[in-house]
C-alpha atoms as a PDB file:
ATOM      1  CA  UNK A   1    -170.059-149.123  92.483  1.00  0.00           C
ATOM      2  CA  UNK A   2    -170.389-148.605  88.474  1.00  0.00           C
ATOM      3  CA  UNK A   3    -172.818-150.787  86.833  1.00  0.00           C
ATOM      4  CA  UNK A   4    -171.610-153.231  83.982  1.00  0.00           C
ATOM      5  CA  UNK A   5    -172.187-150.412  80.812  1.00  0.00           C
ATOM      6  CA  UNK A   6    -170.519-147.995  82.574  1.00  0.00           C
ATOM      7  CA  UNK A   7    -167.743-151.064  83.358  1.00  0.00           C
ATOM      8  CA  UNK A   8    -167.631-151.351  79.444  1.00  0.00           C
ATOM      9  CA  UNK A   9    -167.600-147.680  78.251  1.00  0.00           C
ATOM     10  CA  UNK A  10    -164.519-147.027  80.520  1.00  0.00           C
ATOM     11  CA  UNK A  11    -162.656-149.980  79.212  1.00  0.00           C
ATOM     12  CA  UNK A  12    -163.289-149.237  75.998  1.00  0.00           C
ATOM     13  CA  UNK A  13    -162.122-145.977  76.061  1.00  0.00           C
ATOM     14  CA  UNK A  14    -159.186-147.038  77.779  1.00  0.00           C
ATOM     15  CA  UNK A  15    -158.797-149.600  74.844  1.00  0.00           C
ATOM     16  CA  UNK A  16    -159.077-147.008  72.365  1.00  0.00           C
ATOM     17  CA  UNK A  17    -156.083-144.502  73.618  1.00  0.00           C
ATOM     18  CA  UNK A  18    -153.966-147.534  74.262  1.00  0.00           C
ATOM     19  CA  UNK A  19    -154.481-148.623  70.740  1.00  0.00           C
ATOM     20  CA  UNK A  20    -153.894-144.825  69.392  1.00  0.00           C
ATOM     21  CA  UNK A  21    -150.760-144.612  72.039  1.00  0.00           C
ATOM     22  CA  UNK A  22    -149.727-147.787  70.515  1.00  0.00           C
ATOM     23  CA  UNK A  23    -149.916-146.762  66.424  1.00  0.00           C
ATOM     24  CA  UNK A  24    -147.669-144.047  67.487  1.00  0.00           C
ATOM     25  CA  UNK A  25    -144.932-146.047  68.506  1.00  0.00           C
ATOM     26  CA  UNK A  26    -141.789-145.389  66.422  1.00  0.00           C
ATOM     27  CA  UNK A  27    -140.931-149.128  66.515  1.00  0.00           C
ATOM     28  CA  UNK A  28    -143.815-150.001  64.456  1.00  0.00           C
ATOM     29  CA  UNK A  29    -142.732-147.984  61.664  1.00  0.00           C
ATOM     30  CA  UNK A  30    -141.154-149.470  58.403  1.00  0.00           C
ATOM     31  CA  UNK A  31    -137.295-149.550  58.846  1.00  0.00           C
ATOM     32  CA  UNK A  32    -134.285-151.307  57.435  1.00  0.00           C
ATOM     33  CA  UNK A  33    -134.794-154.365  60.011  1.00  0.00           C
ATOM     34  CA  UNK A  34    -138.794-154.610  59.984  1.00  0.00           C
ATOM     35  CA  UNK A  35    -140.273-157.643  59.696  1.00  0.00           C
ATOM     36  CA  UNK A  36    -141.887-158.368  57.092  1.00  0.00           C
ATOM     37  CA  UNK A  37    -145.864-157.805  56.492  1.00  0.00           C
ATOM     38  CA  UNK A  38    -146.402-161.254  57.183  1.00  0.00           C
ATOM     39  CA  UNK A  39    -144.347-161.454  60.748  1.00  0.00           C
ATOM     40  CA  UNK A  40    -145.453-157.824  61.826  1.00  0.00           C
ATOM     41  CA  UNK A  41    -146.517-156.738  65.081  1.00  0.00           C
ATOM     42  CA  UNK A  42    -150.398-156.706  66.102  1.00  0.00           C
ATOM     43  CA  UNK A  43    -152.396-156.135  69.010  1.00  0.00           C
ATOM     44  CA  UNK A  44    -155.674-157.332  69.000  1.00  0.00           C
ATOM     45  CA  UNK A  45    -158.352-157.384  71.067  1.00  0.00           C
ATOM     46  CA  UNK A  46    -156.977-160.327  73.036  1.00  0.00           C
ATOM     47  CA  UNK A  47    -153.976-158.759  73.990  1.00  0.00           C
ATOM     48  CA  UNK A  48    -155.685-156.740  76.912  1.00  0.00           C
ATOM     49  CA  UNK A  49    -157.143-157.845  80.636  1.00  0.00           C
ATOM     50  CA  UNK A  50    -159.579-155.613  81.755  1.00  0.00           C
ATOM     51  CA  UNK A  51    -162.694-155.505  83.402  1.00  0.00           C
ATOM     52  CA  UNK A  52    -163.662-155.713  87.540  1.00  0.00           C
ATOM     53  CA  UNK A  53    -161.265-156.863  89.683  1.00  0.00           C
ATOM     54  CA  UNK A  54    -162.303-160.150  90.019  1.00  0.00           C
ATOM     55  CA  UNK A  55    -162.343-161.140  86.438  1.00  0.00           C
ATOM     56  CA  UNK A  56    -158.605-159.375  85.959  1.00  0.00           C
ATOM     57  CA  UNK A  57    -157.821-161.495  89.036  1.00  0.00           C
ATOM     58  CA  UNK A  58    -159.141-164.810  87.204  1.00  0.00           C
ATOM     59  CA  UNK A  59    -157.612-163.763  83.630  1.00  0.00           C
ATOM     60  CA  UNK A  60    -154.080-163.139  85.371  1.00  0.00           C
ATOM     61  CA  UNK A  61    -154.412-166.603  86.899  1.00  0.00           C
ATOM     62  CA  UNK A  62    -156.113-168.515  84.319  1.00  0.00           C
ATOM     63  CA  UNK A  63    -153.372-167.014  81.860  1.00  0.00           C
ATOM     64  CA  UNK A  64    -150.313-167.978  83.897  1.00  0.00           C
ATOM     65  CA  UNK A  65    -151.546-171.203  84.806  1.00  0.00           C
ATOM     66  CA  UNK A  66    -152.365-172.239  81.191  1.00  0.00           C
ATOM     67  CA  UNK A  67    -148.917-171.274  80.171  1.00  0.00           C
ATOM     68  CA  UNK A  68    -146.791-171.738  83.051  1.00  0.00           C
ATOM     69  CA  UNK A  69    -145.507-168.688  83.775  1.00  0.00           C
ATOM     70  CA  UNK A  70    -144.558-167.049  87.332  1.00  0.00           C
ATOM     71  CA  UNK A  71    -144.898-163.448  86.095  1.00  0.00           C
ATOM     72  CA  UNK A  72    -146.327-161.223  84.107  1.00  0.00           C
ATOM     73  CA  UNK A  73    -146.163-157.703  83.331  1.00  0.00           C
ATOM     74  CA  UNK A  74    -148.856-155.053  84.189  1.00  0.00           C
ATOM     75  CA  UNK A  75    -148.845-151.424  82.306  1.00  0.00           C
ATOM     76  CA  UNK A  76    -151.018-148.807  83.195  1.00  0.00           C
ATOM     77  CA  UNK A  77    -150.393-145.731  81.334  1.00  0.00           C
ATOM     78  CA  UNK A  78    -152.322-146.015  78.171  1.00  0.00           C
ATOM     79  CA  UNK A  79    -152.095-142.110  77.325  1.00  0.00           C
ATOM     80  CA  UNK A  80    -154.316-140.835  79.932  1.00  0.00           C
ATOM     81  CA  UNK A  81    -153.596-138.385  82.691  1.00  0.00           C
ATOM     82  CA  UNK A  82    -152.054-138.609  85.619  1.00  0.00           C
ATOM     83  CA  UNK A  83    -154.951-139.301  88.147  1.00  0.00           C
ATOM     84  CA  UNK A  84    -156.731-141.761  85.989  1.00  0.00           C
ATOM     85  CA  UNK A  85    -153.490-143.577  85.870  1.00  0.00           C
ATOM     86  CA  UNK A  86    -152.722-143.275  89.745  1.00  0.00           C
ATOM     87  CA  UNK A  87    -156.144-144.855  90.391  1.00  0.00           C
ATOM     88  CA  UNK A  88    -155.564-147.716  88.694  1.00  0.00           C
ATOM     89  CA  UNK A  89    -152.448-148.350  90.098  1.00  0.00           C
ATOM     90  CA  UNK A  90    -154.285-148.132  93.501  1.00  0.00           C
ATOM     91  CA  UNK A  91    -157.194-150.576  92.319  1.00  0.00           C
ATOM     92  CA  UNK A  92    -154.824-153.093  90.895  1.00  0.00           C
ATOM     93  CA  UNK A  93    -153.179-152.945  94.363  1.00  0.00           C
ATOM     94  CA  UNK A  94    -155.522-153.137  96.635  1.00  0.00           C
ATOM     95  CA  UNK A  95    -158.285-155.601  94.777  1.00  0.00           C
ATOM     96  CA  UNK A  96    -156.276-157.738  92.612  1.00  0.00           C
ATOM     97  CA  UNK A  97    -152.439-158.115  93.593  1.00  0.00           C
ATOM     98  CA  UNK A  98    -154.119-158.821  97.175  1.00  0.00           C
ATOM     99  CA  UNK A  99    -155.921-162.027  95.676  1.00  0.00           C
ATOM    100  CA  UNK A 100    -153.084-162.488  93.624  1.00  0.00           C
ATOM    101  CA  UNK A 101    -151.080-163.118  96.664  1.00  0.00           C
ATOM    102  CA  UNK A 102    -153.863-165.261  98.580  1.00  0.00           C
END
């Protein structure tokens, strides 16, 4: 197992390159049919579950309970490479879609 700082230092990393992949999205850019400053798009740190696999079960719960919805979508590619990426598909799979399912 990984102890809780090493827990965080991953996370936050992935955070950070999700964020960066993010600021690069063409979408976001100023266009003809922007919103406006006001109405713009943000991601904050809110906007992400992460953490052990028991507290991403709980937040994926917690969150669809509170508002009612029957599913939700997971991404995993947040700019890293390929392996990192396969292994937390396989995580997600085995230790929290499993619960998910209980």
């Amino acid at each position: 197992g990984h102890s809780e700082q090493e827990v965080k230092e991953a996370l936050s990393g992935v955070q950070e390159r999700l964020m960066e992949l993010v600021a690069q999205d063409p979408r976001l850019k100023a266009g003809p049919d922007a919103p406006s400053q006001s109405g713009g798009f943000s991601m904050g740190e809110d906007e992400f579950i992460r953490g052990l696999p028991g507290a991403v079960t709980e937040n994926i719960r917690d969150q669809c309970q509170r508002t009612g919805a029957g599913h939700f979508l997971a991404v995993f590619h947040w700019g890293a490479g390929y392996e990192e990426v396969a292994a937390a598909h396989r995580l997600f799979g085995e230790r929290v879609v499993r619960k998910l399912r209980a």
